[in-house]
C-alpha atoms as a PDB file:
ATOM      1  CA  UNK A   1      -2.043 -18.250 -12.228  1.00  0.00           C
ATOM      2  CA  UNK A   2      -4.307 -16.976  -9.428  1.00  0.00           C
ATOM      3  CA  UNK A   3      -2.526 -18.130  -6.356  1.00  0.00           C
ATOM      4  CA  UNK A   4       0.727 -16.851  -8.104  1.00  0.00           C
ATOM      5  CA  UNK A   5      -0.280 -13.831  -8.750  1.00  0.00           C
ATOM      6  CA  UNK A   6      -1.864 -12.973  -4.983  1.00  0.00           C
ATOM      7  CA  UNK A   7       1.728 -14.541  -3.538  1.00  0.00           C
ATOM      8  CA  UNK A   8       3.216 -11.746  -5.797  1.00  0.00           C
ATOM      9  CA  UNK A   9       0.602  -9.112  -4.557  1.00  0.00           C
ATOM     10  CA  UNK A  10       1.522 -10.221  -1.152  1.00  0.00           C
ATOM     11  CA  UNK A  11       5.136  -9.851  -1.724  1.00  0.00           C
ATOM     12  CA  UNK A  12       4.702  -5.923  -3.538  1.00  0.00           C
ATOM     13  CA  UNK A  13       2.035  -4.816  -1.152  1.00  0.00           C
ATOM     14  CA  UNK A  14       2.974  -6.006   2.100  1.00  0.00           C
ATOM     15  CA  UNK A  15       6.093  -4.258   3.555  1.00  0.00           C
ATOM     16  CA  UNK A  16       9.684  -6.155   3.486  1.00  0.00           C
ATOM     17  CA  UNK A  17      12.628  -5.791   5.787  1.00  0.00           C
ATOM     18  CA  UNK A  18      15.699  -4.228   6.670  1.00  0.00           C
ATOM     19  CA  UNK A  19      16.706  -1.242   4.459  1.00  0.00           C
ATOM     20  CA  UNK A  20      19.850  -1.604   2.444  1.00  0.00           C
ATOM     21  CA  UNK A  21      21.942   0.974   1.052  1.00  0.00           C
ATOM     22  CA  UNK A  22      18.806   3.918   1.468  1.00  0.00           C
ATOM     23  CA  UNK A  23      17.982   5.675   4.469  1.00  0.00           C
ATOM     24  CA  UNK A  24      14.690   6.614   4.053  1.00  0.00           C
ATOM     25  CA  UNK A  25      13.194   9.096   6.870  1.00  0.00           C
ATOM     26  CA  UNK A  26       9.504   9.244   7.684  1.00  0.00           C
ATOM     27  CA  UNK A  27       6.774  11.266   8.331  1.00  0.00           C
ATOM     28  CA  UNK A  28       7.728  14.240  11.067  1.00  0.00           C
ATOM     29  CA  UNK A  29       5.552  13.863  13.908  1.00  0.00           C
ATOM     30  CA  UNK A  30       3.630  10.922  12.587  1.00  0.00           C
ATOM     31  CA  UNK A  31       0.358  10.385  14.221  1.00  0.00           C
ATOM     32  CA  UNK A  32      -1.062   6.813  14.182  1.00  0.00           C
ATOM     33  CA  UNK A  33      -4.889   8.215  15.033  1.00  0.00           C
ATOM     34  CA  UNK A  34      -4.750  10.495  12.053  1.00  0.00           C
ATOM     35  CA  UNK A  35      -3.248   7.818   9.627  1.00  0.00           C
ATOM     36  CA  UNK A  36      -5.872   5.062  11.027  1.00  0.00           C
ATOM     37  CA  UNK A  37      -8.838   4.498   8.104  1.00  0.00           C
ATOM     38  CA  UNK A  38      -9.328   3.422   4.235  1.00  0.00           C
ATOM     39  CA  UNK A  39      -6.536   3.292   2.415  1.00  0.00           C
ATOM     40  CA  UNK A  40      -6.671   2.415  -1.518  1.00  0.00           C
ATOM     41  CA  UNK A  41      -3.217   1.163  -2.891  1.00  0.00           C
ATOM     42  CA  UNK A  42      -3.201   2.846  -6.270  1.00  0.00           C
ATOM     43  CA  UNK A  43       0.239   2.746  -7.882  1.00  0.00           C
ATOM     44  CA  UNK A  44       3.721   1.023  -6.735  1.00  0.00           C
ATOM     45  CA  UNK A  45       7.392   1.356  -8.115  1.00  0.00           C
ATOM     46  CA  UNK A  46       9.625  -1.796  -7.069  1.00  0.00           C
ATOM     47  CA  UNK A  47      12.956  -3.114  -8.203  1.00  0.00           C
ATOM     48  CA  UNK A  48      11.613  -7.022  -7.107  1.00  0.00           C
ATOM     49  CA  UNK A  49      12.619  -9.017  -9.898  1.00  0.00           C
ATOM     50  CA  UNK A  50       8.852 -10.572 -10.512  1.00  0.00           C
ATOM     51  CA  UNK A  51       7.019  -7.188 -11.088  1.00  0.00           C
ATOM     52  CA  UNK A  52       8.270  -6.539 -14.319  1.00  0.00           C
ATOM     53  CA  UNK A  53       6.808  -9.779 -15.956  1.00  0.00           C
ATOM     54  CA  UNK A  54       3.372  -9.457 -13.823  1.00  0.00           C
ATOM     55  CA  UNK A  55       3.156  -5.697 -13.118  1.00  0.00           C
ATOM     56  CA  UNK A  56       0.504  -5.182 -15.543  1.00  0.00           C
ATOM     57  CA  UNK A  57      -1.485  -7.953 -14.340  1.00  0.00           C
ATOM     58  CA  UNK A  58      -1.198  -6.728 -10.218  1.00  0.00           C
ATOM     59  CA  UNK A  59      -4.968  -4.494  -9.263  1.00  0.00           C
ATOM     60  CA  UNK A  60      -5.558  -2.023  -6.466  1.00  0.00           C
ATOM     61  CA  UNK A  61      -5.783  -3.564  -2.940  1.00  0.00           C
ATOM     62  CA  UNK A  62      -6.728  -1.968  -0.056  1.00  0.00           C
ATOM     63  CA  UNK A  63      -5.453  -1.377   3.435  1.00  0.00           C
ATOM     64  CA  UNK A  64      -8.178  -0.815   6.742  1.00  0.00           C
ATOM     65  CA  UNK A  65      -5.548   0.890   9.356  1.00  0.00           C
ATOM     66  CA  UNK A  66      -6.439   0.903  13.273  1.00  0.00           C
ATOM     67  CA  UNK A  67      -4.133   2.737  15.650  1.00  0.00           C
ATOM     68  CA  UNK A  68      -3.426   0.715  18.488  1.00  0.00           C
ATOM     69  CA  UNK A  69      -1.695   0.815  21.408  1.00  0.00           C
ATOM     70  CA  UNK A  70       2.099   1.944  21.739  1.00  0.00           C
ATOM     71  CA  UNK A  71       2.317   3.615  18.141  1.00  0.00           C
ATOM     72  CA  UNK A  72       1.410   0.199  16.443  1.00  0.00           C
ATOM     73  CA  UNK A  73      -0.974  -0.499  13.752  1.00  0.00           C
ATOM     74  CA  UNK A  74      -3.599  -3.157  13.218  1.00  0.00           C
ATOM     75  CA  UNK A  75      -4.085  -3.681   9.328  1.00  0.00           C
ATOM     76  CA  UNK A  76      -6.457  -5.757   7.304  1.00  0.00           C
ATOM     77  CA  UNK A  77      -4.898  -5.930   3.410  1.00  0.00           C
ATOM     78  CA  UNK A  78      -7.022  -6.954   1.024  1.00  0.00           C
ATOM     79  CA  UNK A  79      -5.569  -8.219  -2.382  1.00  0.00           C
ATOM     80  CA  UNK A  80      -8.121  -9.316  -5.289  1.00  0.00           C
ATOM     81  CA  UNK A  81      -8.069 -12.365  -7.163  1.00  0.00           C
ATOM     82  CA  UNK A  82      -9.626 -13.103 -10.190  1.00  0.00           C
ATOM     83  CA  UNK A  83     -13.488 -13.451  -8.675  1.00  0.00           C
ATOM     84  CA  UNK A  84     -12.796 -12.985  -4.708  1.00  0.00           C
ATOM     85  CA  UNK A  85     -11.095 -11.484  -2.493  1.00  0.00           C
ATOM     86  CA  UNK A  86      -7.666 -13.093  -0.265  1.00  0.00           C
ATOM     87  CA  UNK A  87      -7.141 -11.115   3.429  1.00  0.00           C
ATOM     88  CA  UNK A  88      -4.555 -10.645   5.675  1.00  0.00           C
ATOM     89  CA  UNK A  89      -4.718  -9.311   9.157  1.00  0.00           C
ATOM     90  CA  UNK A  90      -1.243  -8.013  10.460  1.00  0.00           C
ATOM     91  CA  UNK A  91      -0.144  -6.300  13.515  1.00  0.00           C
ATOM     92  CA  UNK A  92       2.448  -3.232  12.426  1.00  0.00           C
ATOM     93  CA  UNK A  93       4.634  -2.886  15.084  1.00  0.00           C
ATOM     94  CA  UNK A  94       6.641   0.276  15.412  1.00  0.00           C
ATOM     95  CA  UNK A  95      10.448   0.072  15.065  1.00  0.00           C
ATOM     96  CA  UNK A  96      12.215   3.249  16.976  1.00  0.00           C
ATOM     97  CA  UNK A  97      10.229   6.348  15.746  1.00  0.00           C
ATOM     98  CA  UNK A  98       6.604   6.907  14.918  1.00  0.00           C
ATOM     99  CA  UNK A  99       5.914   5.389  11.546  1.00  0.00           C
ATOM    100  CA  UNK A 100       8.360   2.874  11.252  1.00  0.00           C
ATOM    101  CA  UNK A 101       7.030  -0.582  11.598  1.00  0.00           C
ATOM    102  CA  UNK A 102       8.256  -3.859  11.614  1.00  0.00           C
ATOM    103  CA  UNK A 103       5.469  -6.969  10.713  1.00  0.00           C
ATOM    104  CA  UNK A 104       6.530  -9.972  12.634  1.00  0.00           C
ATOM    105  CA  UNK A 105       3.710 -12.292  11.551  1.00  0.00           C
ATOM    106  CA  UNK A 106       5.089 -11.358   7.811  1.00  0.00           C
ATOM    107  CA  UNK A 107       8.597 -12.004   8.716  1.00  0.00           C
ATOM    108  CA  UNK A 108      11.097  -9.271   9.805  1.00  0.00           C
ATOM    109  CA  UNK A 109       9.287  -6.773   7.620  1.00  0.00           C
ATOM    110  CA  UNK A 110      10.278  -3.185   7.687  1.00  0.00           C
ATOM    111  CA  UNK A 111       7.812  -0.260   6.458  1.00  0.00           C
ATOM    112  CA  UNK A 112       8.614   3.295   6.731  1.00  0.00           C
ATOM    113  CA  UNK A 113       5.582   5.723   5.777  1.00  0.00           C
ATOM    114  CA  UNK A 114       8.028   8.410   4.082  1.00  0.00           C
ATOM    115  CA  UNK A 115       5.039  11.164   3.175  1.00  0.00           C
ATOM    116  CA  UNK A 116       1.329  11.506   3.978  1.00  0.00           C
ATOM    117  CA  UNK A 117      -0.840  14.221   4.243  1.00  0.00           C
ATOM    118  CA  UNK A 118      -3.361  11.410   6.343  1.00  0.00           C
ATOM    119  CA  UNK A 119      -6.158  13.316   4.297  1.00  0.00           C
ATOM    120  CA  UNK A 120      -5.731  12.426   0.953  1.00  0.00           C
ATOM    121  CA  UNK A 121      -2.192  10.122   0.370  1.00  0.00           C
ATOM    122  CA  UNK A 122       0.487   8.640   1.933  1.00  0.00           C
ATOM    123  CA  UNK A 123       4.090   7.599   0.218  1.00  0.00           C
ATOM    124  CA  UNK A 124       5.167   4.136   1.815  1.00  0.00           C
ATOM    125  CA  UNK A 125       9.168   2.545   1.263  1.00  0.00           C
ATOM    126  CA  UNK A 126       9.433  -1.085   1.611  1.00  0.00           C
ATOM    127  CA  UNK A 127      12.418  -3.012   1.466  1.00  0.00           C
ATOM    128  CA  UNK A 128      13.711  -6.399   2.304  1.00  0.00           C
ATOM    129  CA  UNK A 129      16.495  -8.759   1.375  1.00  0.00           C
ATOM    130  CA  UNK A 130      15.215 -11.800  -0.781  1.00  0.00           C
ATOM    131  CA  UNK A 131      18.259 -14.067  -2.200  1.00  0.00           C
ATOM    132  CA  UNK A 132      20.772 -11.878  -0.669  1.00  0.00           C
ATOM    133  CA  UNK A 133      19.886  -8.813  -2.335  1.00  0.00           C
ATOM    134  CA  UNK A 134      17.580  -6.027  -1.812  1.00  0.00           C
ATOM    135  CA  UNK A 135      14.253  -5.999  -2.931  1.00  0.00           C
ATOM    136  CA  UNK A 136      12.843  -2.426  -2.710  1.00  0.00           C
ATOM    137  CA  UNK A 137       9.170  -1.360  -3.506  1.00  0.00           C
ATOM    138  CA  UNK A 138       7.230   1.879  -2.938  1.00  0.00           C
ATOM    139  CA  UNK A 139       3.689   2.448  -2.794  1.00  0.00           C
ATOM    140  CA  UNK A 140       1.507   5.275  -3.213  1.00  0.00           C
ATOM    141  CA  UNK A 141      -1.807   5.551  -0.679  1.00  0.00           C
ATOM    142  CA  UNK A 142      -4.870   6.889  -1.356  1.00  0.00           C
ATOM    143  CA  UNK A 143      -8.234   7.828   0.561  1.00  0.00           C
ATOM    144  CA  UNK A 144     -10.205   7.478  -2.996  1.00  0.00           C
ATOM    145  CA  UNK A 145      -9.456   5.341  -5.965  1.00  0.00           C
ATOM    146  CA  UNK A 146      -8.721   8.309  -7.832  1.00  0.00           C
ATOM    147  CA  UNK A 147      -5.280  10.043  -6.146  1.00  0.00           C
ATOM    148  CA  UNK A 148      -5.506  13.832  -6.947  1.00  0.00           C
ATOM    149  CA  UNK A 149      -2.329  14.797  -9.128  1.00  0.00           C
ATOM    150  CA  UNK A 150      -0.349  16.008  -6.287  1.00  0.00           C
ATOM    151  CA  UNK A 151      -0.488  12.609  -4.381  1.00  0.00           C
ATOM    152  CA  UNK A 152       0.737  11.549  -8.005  1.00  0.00           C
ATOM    153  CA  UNK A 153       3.169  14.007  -8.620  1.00  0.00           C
ATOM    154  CA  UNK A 154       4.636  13.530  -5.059  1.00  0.00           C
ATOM    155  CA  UNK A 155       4.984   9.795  -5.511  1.00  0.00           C
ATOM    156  CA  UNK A 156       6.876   9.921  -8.964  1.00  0.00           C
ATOM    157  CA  UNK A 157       9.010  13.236  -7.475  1.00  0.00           C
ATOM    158  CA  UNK A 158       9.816  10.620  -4.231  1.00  0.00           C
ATOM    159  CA  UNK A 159      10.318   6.912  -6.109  1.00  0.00           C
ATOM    160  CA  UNK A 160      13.420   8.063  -8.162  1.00  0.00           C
ATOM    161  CA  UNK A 161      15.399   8.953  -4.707  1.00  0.00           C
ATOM    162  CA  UNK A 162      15.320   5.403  -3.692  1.00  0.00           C
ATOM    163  CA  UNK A 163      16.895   4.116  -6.839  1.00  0.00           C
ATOM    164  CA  UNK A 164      13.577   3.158  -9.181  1.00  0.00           C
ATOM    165  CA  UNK A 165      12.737   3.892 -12.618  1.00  0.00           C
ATOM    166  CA  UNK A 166       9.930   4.532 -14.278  1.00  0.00           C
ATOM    167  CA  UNK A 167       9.919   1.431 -16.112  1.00  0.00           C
ATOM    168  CA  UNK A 168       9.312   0.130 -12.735  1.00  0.00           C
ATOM    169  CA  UNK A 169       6.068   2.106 -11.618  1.00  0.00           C
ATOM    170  CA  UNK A 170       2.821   0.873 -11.926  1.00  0.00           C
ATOM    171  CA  UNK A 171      -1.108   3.046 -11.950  1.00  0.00           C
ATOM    172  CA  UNK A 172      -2.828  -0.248  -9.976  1.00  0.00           C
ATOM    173  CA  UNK A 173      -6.634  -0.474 -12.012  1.00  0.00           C
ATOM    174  CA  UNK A 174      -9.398  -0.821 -10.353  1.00  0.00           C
ATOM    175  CA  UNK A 175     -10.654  -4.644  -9.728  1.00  0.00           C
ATOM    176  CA  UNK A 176     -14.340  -6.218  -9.734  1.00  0.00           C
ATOM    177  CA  UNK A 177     -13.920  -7.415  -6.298  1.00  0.00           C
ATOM    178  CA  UNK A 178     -12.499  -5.838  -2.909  1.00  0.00           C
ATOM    179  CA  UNK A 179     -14.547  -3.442  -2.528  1.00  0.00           C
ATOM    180  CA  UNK A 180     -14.999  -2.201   1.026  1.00  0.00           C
ATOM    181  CA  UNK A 181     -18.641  -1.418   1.710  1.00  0.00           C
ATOM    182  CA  UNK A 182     -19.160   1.165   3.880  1.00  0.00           C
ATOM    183  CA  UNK A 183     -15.949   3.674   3.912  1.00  0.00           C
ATOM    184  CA  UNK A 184     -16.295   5.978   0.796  1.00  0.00           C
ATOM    185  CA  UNK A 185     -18.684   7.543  -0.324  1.00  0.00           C
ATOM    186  CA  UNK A 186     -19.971   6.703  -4.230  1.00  0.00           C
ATOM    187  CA  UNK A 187     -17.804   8.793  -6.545  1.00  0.00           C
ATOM    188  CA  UNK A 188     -20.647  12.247  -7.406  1.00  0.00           C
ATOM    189  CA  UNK A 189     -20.278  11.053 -11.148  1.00  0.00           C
ATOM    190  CA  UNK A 190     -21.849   8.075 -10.904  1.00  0.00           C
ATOM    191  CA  UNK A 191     -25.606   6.946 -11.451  1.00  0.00           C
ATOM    192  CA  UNK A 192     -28.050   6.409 -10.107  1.00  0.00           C
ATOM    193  CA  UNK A 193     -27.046   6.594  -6.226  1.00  0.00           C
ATOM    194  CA  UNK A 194     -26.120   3.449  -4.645  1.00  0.00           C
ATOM    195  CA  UNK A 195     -29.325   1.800  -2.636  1.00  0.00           C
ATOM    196  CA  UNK A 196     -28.432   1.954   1.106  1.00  0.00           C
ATOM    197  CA  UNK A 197     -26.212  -0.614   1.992  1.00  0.00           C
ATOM    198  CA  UNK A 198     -24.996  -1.341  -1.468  1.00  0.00           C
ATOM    199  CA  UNK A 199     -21.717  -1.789  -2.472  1.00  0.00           C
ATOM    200  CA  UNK A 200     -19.486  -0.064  -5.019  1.00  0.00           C
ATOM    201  CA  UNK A 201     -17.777  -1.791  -8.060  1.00  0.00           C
END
């Protein structure tokens, strides 16, 4: 069940082609430098048919985001398994306007980053066309692993427009592994203090 379940976290959490039927717009003035950084990937809506069946079994992943030249983006996505970790580096390459990106390596992926206020969340539209039809996921960014109500609020305010439910939407737990060490600082509730260099659950 492993493998299956990171192919599935691969296929939710990685962006998917060509939109069908939705124009989604993005981010005004989107700013790659700004956007670059942790991100925690802490709930996702998505018509594809497998997430119903393994939706409560999918974790938080993360995303490490570099600005690079030309408007792109160099990403590392991490996706935990049941006792490690499985990584993907992919190059985002931007499609037309700032913050729409195409993923070649992934396959004629399309991701449009429809909301972020780069200092706390970010609202990201995937779609791509599996089978002939359109499979269609959003994701909701976050700088910590606990989003602030009005990332949360502004995710389940923006899936509905894009045709989800809420049967469909998914709070991502936190897992035992993929943890970056490093990026965040240890949340002020817990103790005692992490030693230097330690890394967070």
């Amino acid at each position: 069940m492993g493998v299956r379940l990171v192919l599935l976290s691969l296929v939710l959490v990685l962006p998917w082609g060509p939109i069908a039927q939705v124009e989604v717009l993005v981010q005004p003035s989107f700013d790659a430098q700004k956007f670059s950084g942790l991100w925690y990937v802490v709930a996702m809506a998505s018509d594809c048919k497998a997430f119903p069946g393994e939706k409560d079994h999918l974790l938080m992943s993360t995303r490490i985001v570099n600005a690079t030249e030309g408007g792109n983006l160099s990403v590392q996505v991490q996706v935990p398994r049941a006792d490690s970790c499985s990584q993907v580096d992919a190059q985002y390459l931007k499609v037309g306007s700032d913050g729409h990106f195409r993923v070649p390596a992934l396959g004629y992926m399309d991701v449009r980053i429809a909301s972020t206020d780069y200092d706390s969340f970010a609202i990201l539209y995937i779609s791509k066309e599996l089978g002939g039809a359109p499979c269609t996921a959003v994701q909701l960014y976050s700088r910590t692993r606990d989003p602030s109500p009005q990332a949360l609020k502004a995710f389940q305010d923006f899936y509905p427009t894009v045709g989800l439910l809420g049967h469909a939407m998914a709070e991502l737990p936190r897992p035992d592994v993929c943890a970056p060490q490093g990026t965040e600082p240890p949340d002020s509730s817990e103790a005692p203090p992490l030693s230097p260099g330690g890394a967070q659950g």
